[in-house]
C-alpha atoms as a PDB file:
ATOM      1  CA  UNK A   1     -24.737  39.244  -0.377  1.00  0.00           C
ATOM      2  CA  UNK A   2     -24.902  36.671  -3.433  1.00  0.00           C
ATOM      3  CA  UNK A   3     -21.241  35.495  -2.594  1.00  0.00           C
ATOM      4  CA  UNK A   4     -21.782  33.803   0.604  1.00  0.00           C
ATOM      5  CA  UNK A   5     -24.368  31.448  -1.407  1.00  0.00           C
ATOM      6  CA  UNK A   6     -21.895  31.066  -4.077  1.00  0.00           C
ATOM      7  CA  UNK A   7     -18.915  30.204  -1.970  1.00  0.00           C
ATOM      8  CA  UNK A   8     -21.245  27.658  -0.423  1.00  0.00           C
ATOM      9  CA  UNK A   9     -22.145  25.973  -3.509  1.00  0.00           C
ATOM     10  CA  UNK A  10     -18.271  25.366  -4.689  1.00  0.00           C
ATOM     11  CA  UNK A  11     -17.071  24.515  -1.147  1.00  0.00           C
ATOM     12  CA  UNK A  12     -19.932  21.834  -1.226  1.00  0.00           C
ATOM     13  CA  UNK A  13     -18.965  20.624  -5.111  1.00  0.00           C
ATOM     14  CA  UNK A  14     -15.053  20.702  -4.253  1.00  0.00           C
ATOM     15  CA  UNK A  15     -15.834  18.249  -0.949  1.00  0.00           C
ATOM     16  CA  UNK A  16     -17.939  16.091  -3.201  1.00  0.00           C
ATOM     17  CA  UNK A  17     -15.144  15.777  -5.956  1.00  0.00           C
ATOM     18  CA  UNK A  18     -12.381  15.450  -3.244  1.00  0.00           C
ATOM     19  CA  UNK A  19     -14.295  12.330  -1.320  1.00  0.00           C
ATOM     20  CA  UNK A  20     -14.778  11.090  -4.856  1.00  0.00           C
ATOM     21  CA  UNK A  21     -11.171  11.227  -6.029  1.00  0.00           C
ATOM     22  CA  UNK A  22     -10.282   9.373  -2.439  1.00  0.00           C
ATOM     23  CA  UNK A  23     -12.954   6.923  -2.428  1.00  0.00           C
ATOM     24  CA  UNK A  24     -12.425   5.750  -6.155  1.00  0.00           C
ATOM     25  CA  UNK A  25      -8.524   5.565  -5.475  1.00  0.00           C
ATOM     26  CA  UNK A  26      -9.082   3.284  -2.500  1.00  0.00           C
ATOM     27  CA  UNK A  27     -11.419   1.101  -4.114  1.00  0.00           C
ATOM     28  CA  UNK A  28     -10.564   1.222  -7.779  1.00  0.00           C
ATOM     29  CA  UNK A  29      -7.189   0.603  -7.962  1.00  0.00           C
ATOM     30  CA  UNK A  30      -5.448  -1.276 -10.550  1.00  0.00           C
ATOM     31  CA  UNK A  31      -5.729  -4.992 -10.757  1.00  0.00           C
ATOM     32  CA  UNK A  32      -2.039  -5.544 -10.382  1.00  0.00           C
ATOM     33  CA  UNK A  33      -1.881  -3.492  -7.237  1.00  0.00           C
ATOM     34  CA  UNK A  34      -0.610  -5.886  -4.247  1.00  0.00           C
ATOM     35  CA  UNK A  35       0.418  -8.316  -6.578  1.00  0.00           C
ATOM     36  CA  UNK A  36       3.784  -8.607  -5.655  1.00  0.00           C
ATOM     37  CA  UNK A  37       3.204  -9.194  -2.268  1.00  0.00           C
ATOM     38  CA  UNK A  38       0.679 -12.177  -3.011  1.00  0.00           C
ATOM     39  CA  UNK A  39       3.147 -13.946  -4.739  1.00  0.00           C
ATOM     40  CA  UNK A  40       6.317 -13.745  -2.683  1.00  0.00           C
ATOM     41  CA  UNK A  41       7.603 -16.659  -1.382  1.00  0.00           C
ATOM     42  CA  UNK A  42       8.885 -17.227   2.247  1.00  0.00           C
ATOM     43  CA  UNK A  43      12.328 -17.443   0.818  1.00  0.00           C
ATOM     44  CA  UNK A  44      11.955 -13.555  -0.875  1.00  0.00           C
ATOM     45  CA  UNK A  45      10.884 -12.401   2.176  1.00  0.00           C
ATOM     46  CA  UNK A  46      13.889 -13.674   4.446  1.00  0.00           C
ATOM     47  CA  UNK A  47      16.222 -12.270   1.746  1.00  0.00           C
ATOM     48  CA  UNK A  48      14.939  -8.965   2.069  1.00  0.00           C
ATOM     49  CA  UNK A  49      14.928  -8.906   6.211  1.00  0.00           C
ATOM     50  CA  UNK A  50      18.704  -9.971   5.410  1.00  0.00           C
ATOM     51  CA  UNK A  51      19.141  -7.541   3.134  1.00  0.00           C
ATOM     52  CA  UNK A  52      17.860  -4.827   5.390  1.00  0.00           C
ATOM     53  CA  UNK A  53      19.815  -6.135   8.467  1.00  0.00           C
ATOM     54  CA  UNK A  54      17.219  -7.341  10.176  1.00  0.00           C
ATOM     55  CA  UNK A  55      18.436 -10.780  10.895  1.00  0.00           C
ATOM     56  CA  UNK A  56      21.960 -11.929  11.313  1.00  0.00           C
ATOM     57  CA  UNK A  57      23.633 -14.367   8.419  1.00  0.00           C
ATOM     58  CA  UNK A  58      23.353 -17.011  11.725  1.00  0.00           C
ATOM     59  CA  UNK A  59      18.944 -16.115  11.436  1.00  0.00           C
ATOM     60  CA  UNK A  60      19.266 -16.466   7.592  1.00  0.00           C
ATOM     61  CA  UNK A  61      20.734 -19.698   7.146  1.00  0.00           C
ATOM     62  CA  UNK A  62      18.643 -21.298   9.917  1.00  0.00           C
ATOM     63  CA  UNK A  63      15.753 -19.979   8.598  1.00  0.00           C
ATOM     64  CA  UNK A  64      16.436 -20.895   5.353  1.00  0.00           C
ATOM     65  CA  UNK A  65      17.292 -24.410   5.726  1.00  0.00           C
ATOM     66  CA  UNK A  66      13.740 -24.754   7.712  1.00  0.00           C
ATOM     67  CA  UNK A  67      12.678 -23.019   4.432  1.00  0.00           C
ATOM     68  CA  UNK A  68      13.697 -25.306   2.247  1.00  0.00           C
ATOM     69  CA  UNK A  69      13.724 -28.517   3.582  1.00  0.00           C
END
């Protein structure tokens, strides 16, 4: 009779530690995170669609001369 009581009481602690873990990982993360992507140039990111086939070498060179000039 005592368990179901019991059981309630961890299920209830483990949900609060689980939304706790989640919601300080979303929201505390470390300053560096994203920084990479805040500091790539227009030029990084058309070398990596041509890198990953995305564009033609035709794209890339057009691009990049719009790019640069």
């Amino acid at each position: 009779m005592w368990l179901w009581p019991l059981l309630l009481i961890v299920l209830i602690i483990a949900l609060i530690v689980f939304l706790g873990r989640r919601y300080s990982a979303r929201n505390f993360s470390s300053p560096d995170a994203g920084t990479d992507q805040s500091t790539e140039t227009a030029l990084d990111i058309l070398k990596k669609r041509y890198a990953k086939g995305e564009i033609t070498k035709d794209e890339f060179d057009r691009m990049k001369k719009d790019i640069v000039s």
